[in-house]
PDB file of N, CA and C in Angstrom:
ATOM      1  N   UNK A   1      37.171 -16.646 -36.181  1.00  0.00           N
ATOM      2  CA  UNK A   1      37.921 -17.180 -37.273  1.00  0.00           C
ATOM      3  C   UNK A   1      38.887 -16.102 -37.733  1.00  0.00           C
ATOM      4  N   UNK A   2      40.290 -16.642 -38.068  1.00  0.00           N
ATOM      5  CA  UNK A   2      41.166 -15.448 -38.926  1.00  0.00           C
ATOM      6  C   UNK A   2      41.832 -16.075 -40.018  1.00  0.00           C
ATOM      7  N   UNK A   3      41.427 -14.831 -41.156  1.00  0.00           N
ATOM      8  CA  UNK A   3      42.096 -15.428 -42.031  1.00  0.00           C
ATOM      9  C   UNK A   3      43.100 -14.914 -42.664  1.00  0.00           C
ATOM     10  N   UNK A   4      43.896 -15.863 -43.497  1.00  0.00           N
ATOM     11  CA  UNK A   4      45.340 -16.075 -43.303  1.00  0.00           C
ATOM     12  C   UNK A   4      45.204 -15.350 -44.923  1.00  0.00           C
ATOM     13  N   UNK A   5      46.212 -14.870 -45.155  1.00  0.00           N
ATOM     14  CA  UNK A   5      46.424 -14.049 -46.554  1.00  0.00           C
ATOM     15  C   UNK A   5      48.319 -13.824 -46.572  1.00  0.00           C
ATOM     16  N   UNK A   6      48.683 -13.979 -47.567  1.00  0.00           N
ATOM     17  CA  UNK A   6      50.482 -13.765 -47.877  1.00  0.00           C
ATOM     18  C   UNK A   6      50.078 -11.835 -47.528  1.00  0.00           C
ATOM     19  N   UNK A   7      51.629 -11.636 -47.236  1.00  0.00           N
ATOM     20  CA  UNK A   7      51.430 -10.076 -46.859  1.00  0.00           C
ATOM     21  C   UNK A   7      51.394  -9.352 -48.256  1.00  0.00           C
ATOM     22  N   UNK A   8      51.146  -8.102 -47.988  1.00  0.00           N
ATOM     23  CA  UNK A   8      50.741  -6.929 -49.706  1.00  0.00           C
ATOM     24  C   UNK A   8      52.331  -7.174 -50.140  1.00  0.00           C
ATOM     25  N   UNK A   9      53.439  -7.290 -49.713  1.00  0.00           N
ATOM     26  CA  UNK A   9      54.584  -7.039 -50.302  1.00  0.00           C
ATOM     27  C   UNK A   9      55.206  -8.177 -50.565  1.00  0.00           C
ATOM     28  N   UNK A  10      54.272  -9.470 -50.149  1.00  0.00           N
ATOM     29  CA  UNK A  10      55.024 -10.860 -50.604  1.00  0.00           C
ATOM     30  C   UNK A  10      54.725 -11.571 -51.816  1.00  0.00           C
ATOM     31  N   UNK A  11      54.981 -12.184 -52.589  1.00  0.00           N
ATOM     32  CA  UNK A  11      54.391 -12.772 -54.185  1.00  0.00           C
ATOM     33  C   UNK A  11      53.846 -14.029 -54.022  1.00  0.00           C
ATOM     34  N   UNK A  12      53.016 -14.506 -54.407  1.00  0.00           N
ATOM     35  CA  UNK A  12      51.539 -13.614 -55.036  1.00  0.00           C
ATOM     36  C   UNK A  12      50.962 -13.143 -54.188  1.00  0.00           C
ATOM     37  N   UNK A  13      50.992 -11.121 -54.439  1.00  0.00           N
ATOM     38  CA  UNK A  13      50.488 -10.371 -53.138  1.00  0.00           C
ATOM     39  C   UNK A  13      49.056 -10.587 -52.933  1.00  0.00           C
ATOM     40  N   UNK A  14      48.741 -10.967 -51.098  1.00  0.00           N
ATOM     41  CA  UNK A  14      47.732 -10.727 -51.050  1.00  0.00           C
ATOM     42  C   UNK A  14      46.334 -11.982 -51.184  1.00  0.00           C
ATOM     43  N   UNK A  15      47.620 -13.371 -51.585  1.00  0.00           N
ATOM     44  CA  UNK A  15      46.851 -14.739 -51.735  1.00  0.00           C
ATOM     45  C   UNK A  15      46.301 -15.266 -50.817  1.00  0.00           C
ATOM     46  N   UNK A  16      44.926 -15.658 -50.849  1.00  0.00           N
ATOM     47  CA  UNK A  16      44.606 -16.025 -49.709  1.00  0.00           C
ATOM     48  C   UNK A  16      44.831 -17.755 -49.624  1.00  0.00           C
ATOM     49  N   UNK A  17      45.138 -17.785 -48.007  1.00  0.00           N
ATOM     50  CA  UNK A  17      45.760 -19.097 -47.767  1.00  0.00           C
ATOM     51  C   UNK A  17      45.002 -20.041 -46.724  1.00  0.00           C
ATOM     52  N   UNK A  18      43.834 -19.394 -46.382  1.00  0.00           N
ATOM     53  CA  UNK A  18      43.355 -21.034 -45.388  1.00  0.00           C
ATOM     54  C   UNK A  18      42.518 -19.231 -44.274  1.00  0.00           C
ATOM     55  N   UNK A  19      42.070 -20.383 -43.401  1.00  0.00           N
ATOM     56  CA  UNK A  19      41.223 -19.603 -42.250  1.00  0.00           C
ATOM     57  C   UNK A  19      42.410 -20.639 -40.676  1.00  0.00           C
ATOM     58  N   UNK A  20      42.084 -19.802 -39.633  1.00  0.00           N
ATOM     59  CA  UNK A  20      42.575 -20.425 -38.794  1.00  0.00           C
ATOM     60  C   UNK A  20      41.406 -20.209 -37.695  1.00  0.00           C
ATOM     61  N   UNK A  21      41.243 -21.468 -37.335  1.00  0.00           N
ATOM     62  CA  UNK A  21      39.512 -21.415 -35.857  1.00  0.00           C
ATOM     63  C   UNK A  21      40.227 -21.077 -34.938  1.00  0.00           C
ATOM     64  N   UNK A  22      39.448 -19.909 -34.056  1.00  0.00           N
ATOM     65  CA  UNK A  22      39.694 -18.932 -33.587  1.00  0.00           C
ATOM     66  C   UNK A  22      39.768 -19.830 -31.521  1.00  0.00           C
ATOM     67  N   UNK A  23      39.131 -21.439 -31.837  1.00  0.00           N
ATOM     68  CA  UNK A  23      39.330 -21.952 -30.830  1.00  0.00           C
ATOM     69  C   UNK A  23      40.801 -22.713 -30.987  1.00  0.00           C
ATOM     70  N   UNK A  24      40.881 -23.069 -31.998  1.00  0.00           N
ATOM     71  CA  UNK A  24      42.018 -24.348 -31.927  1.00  0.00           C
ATOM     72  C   UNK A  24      43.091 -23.220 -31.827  1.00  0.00           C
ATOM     73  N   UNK A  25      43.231 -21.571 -32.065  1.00  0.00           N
ATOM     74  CA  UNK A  25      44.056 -20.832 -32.296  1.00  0.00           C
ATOM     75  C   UNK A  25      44.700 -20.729 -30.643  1.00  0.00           C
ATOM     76  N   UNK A  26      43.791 -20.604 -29.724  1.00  0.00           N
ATOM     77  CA  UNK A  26      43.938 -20.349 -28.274  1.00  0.00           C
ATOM     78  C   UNK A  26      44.344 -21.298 -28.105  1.00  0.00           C
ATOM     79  N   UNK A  27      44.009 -22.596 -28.305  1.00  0.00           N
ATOM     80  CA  UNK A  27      44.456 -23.990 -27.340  1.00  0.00           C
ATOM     81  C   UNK A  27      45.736 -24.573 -28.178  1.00  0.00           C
ATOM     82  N   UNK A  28      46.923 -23.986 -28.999  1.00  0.00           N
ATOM     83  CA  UNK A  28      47.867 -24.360 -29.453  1.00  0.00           C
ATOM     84  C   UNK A  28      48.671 -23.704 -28.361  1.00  0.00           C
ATOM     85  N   UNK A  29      49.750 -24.154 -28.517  1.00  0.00           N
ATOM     86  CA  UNK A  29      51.050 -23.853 -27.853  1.00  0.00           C
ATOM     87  C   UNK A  29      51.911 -22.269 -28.446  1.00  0.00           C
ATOM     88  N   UNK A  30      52.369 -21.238 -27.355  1.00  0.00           N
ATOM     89  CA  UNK A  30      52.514 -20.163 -28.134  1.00  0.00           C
ATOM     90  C   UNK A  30      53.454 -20.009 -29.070  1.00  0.00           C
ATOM     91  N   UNK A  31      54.281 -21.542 -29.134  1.00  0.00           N
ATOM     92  CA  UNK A  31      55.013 -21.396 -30.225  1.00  0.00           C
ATOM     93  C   UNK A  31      54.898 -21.977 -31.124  1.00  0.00           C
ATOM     94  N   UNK A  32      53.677 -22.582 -31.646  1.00  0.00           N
ATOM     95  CA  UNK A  32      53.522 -22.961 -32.766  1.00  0.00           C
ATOM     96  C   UNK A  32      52.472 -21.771 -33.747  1.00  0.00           C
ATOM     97  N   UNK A  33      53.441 -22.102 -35.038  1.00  0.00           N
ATOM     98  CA  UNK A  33      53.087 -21.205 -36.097  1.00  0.00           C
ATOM     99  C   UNK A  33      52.083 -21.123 -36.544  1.00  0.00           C
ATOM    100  N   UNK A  34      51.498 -19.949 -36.877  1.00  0.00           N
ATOM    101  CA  UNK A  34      50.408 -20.482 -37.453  1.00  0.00           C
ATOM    102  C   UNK A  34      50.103 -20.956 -38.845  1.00  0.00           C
ATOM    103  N   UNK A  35      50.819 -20.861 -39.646  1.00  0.00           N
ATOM    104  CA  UNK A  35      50.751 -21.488 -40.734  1.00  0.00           C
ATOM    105  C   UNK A  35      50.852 -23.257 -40.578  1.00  0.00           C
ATOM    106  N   UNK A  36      51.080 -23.888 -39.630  1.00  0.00           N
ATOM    107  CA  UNK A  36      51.084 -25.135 -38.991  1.00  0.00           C
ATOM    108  C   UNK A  36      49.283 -25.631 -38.773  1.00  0.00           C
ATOM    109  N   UNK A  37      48.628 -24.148 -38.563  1.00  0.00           N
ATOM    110  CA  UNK A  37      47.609 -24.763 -38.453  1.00  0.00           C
ATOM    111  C   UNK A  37      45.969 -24.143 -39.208  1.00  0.00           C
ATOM    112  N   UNK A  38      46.599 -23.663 -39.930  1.00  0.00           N
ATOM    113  CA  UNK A  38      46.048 -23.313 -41.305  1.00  0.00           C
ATOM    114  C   UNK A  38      44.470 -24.012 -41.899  1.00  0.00           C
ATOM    115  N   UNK A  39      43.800 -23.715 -41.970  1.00  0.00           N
ATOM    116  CA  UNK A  39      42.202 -24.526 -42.687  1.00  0.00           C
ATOM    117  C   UNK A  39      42.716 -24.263 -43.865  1.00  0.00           C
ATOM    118  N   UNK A  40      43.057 -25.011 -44.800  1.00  0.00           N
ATOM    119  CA  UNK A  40      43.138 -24.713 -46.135  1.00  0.00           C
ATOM    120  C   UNK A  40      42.391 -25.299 -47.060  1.00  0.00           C
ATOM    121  N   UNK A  41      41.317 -26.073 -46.329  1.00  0.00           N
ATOM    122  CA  UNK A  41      40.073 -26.459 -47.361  1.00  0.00           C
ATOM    123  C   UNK A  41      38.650 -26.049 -47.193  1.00  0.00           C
ATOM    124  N   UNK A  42      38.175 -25.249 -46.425  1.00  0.00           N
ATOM    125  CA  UNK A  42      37.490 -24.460 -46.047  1.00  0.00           C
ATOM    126  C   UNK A  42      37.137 -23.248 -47.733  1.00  0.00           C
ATOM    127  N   UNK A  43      35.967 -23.991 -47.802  1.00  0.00           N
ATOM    128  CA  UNK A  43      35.175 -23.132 -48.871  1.00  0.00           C
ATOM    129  C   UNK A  43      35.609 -21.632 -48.949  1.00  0.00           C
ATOM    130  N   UNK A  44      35.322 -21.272 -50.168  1.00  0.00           N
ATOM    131  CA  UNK A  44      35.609 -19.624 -49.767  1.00  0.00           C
ATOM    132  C   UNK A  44      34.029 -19.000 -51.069  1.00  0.00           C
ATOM    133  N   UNK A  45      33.747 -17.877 -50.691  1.00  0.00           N
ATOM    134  CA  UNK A  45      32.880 -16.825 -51.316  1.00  0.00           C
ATOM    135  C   UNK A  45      33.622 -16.102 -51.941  1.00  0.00           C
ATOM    136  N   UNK A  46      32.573 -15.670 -53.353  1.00  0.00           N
ATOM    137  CA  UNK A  46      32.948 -14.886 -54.227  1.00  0.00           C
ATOM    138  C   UNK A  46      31.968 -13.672 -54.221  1.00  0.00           C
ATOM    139  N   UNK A  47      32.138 -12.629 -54.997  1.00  0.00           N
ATOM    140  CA  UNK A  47      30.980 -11.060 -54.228  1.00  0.00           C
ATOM    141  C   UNK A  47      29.949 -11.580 -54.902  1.00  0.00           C
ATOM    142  N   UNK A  48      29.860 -12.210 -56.316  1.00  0.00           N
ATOM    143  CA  UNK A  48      28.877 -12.476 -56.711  1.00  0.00           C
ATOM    144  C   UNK A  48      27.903 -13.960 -55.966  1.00  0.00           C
ATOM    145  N   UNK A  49      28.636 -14.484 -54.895  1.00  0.00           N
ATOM    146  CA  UNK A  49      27.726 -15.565 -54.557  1.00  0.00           C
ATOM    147  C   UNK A  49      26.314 -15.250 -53.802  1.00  0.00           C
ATOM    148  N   UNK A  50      25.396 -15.359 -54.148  1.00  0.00           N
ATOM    149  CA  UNK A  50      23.516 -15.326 -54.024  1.00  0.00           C
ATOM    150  C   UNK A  50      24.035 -15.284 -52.462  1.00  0.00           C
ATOM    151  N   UNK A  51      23.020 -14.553 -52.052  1.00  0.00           N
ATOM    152  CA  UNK A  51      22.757 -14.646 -50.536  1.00  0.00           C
ATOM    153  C   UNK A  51      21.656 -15.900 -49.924  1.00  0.00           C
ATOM    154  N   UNK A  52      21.162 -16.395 -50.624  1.00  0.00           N
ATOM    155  CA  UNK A  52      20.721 -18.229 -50.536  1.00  0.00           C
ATOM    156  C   UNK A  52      22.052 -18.921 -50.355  1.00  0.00           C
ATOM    157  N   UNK A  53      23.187 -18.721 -51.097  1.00  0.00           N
ATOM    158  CA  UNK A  53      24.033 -19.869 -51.238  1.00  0.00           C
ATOM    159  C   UNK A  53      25.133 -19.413 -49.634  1.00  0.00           C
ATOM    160  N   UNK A  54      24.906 -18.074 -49.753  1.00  0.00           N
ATOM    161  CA  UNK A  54      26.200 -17.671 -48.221  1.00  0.00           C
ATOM    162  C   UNK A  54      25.579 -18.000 -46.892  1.00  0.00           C
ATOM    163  N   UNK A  55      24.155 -17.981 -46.921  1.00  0.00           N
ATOM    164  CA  UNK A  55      22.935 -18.312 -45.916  1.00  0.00           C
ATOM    165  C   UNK A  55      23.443 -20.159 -45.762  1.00  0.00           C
ATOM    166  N   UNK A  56      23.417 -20.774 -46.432  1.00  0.00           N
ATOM    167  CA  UNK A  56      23.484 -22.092 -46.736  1.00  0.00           C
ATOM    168  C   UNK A  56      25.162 -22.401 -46.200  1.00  0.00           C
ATOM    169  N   UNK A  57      25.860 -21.725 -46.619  1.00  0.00           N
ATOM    170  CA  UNK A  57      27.236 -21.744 -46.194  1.00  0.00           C
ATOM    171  C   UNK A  57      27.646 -21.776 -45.481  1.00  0.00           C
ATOM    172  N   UNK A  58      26.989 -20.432 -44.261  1.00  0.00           N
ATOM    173  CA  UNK A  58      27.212 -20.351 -42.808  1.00  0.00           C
ATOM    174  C   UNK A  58      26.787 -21.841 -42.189  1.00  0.00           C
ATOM    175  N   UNK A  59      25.506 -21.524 -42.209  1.00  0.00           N
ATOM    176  CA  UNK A  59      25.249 -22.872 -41.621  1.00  0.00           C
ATOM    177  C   UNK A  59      25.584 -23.984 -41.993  1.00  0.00           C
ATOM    178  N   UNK A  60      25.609 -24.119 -43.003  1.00  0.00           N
ATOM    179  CA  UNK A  60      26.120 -25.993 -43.176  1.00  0.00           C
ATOM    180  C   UNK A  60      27.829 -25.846 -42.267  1.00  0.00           C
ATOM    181  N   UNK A  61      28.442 -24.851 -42.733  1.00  0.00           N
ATOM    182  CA  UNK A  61      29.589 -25.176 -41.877  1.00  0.00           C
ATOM    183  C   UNK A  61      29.998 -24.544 -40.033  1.00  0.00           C
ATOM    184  N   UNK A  62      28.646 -23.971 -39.889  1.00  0.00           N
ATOM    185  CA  UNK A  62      28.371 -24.011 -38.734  1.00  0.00           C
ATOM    186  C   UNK A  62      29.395 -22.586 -38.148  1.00  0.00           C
ATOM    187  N   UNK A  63      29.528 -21.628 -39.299  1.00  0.00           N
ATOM    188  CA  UNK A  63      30.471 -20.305 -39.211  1.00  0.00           C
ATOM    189  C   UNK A  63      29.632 -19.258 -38.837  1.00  0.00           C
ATOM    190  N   UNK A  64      30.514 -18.354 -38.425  1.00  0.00           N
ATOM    191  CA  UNK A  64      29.744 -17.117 -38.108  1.00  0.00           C
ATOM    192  C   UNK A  64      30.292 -15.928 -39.115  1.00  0.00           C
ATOM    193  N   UNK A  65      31.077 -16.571 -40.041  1.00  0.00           N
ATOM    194  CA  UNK A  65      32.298 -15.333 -41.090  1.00  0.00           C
ATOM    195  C   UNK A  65      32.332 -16.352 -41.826  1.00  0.00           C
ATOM    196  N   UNK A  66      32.980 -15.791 -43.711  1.00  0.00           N
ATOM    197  CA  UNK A  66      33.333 -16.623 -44.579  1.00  0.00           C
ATOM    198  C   UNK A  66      34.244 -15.734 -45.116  1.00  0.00           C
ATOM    199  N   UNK A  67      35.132 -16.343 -45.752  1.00  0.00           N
ATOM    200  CA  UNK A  67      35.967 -15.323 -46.785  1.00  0.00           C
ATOM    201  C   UNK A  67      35.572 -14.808 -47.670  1.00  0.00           C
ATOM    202  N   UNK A  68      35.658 -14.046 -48.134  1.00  0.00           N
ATOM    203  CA  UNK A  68      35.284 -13.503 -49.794  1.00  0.00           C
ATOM    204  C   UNK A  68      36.883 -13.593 -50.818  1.00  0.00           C
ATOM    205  N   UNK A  69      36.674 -14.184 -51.694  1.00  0.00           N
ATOM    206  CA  UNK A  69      38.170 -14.154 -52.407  1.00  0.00           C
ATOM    207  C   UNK A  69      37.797 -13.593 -53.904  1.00  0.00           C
ATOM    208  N   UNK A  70      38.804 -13.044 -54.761  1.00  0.00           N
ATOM    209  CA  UNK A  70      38.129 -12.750 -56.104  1.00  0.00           C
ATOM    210  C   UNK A  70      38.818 -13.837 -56.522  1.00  0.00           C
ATOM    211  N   UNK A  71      39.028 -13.967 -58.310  1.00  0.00           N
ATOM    212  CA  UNK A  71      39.003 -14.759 -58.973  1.00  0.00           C
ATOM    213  C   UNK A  71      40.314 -15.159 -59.120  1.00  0.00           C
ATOM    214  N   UNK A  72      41.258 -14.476 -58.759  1.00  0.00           N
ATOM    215  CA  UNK A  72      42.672 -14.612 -58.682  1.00  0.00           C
ATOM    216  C   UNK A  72      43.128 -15.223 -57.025  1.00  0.00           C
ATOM    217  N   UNK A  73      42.196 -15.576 -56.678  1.00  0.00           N
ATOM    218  CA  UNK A  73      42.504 -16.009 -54.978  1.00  0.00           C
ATOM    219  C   UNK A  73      42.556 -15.097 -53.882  1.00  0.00           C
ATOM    220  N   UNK A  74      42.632 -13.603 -54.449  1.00  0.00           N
ATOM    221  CA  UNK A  74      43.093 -12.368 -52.861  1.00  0.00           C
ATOM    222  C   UNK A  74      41.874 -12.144 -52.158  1.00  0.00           C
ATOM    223  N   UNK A  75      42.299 -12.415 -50.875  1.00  0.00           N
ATOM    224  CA  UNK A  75      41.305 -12.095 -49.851  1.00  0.00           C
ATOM    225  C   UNK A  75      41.014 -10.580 -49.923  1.00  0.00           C
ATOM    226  N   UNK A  76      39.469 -10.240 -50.483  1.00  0.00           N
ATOM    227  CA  UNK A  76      38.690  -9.230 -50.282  1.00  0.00           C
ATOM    228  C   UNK A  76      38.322  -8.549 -49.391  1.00  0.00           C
ATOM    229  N   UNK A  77      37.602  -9.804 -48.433  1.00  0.00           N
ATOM    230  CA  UNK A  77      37.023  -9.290 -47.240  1.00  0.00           C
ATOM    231  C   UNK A  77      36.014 -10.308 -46.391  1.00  0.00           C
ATOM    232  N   UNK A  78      35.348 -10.186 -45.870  1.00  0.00           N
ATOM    233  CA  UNK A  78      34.427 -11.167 -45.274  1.00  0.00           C
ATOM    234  C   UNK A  78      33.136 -11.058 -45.053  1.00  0.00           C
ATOM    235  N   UNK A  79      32.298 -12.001 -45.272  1.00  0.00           N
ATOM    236  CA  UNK A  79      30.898 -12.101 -44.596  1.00  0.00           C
ATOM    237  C   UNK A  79      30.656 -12.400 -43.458  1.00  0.00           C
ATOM    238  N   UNK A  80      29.934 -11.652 -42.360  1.00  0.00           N
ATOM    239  CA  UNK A  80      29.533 -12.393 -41.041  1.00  0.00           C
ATOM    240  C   UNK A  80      28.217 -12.296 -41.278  1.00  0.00           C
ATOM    241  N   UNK A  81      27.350 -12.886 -40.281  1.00  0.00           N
ATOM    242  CA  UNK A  81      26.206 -13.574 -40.407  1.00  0.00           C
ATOM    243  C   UNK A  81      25.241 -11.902 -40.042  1.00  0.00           C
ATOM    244  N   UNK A  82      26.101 -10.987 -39.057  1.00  0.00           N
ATOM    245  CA  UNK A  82      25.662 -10.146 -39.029  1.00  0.00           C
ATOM    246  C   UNK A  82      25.284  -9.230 -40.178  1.00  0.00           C
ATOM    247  N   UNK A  83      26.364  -9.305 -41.228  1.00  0.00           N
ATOM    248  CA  UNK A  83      26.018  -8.848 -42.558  1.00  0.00           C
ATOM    249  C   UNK A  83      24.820  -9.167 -43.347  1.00  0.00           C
ATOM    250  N   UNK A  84      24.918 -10.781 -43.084  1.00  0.00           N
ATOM    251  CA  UNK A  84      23.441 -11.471 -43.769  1.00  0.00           C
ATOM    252  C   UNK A  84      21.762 -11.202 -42.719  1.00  0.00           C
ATOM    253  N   UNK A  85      22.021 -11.105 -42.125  1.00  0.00           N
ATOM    254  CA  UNK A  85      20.787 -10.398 -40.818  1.00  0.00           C
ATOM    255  C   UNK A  85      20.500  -9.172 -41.570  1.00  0.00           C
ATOM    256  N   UNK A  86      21.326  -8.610 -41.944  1.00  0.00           N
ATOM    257  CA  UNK A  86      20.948  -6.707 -41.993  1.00  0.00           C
ATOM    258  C   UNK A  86      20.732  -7.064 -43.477  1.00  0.00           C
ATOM    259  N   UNK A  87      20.637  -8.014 -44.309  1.00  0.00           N
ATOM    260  CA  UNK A  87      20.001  -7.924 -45.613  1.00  0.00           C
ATOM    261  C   UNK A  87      18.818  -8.832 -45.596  1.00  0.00           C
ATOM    262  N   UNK A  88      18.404  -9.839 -45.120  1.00  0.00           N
ATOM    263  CA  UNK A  88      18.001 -10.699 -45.274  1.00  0.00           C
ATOM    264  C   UNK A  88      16.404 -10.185 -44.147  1.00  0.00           C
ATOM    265  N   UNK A  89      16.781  -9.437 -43.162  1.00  0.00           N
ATOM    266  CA  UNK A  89      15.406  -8.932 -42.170  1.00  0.00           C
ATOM    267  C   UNK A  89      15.339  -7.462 -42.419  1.00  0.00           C
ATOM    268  N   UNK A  90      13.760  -7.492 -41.993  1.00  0.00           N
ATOM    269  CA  UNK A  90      13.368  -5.811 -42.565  1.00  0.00           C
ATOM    270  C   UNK A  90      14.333  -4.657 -41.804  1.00  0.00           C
ATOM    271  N   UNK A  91      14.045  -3.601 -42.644  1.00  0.00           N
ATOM    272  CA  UNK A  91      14.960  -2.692 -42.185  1.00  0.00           C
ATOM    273  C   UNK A  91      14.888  -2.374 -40.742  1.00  0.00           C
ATOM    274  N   UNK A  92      13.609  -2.047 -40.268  1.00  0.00           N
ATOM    275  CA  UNK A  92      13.400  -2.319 -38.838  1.00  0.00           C
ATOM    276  C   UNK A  92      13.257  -3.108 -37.413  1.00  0.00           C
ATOM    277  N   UNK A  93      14.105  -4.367 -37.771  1.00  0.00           N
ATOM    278  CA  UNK A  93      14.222  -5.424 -37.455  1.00  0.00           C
ATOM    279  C   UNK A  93      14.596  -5.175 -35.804  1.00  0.00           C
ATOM    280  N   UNK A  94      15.596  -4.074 -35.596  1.00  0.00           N
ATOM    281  CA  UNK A  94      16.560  -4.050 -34.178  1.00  0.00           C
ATOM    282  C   UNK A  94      15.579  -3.805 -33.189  1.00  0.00           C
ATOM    283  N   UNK A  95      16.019  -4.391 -32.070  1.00  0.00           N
ATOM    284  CA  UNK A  95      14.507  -4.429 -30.541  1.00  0.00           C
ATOM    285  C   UNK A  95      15.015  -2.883 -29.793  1.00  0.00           C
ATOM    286  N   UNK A  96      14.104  -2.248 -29.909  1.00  0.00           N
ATOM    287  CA  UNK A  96      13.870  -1.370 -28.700  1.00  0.00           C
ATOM    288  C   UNK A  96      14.384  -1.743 -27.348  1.00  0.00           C
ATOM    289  N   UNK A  97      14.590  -1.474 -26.885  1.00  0.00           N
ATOM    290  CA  UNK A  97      15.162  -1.743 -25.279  1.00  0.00           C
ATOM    291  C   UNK A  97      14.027  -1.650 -24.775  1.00  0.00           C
ATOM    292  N   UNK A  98      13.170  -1.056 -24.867  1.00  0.00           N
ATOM    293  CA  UNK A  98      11.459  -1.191 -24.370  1.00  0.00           C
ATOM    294  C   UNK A  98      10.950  -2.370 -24.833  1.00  0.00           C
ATOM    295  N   UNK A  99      11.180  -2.759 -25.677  1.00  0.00           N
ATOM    296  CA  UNK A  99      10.141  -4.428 -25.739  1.00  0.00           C
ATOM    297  C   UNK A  99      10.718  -5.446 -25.095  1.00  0.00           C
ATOM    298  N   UNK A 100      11.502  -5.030 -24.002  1.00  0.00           N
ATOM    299  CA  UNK A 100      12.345  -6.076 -23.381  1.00  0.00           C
ATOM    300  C   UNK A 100      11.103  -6.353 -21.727  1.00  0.00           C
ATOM    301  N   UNK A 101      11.098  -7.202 -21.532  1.00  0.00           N
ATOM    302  CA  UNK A 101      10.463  -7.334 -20.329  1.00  0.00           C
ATOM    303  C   UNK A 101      11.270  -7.086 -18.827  1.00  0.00           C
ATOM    304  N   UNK A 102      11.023  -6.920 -17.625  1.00  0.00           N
ATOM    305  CA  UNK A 102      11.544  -6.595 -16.427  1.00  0.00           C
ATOM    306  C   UNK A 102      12.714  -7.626 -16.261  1.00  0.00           C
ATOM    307  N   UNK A 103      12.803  -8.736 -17.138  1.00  0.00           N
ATOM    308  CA  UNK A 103      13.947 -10.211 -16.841  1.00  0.00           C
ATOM    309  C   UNK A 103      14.430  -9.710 -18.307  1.00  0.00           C
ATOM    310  N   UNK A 104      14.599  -8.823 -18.624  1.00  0.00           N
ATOM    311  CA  UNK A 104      15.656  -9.316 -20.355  1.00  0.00           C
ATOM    312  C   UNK A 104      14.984 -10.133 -21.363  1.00  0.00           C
ATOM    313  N   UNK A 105      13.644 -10.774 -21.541  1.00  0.00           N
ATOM    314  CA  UNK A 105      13.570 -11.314 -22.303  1.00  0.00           C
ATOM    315  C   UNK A 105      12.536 -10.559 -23.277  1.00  0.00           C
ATOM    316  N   UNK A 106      12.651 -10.821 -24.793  1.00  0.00           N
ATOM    317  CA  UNK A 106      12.353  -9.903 -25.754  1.00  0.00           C
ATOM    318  C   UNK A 106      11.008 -10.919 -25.833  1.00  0.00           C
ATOM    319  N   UNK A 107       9.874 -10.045 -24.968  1.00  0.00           N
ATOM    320  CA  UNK A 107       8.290 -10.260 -25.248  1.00  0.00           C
ATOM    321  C   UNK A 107       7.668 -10.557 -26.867  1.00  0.00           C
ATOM    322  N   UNK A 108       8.110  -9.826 -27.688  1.00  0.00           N
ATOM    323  CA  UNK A 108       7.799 -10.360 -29.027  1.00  0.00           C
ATOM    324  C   UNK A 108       7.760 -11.484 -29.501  1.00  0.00           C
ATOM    325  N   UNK A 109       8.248 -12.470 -29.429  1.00  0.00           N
ATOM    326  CA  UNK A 109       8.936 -13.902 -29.685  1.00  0.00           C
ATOM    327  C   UNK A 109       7.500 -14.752 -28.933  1.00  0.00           C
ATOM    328  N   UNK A 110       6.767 -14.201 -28.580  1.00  0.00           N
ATOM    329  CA  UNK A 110       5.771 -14.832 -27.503  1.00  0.00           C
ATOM    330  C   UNK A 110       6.107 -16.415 -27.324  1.00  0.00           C
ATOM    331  N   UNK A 111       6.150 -17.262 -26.635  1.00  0.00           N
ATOM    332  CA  UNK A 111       6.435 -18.219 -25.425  1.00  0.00           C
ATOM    333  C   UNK A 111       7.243 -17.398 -24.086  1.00  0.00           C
ATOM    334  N   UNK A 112       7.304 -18.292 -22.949  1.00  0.00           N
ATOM    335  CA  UNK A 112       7.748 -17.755 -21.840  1.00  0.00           C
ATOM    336  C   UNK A 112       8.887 -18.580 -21.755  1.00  0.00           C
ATOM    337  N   UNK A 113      10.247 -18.623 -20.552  1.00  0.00           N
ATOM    338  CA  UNK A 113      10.901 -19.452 -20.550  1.00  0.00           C
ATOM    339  C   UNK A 113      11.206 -19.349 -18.983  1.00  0.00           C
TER     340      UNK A 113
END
């Protein structure tokens, strides 16, 4: 996903304006603009939104990133899901390369496949 923001030197600096999917971005034509194809109703996050509600967010809209905007609309920055992993699981969460079995698959998880 990328998202779309007016540049620091354009008025209102820094507004954020829509997300653009990072598939429909490849399968357009190279000359169409991207402001042509703009998400501009696509929810956005605030710093204060609960990590229940950004958990809920990703998934219901099936994202792997969200925007963060403050209260005036400027794009802050973003959440990826990787962000919510590293708060949400214990600090020691990451696999050893040793608990991996002789095929790649992470033995912990116990079933076979």
């Amino acid at each position: 996903m990328v998202f779309v923001a007016r540049p620091p030197t354009a008025t209102p600096t820094g507004r954020y304006l829509g997300c653009v999917h990072l598939q429909r971005l490849l399968r357009e034509a190279p000359a169409e603009l991207v402001g042509g194809i703009v998400d501009s109703e696509l929810l956005t996050l605030t710093p204060e939104t609960p990590l229940v509600a950004v958990t809920r967010y990703l998934a219901a809209y099936n994202l792997v990133c969200g925007p963060v905007v403050d209260d005036q609309n400027h794009l802050l920055g973003a959440v990826t899901v990787d962000d919510l992993l590293d708060h949400l699981l214990p600090h020691d969460w990451r696999v050893d390369m040793q608990e991996l079995d002789t095929a790649g698959r992470f033995e912990g998880l116990g079933g076979s496949s």
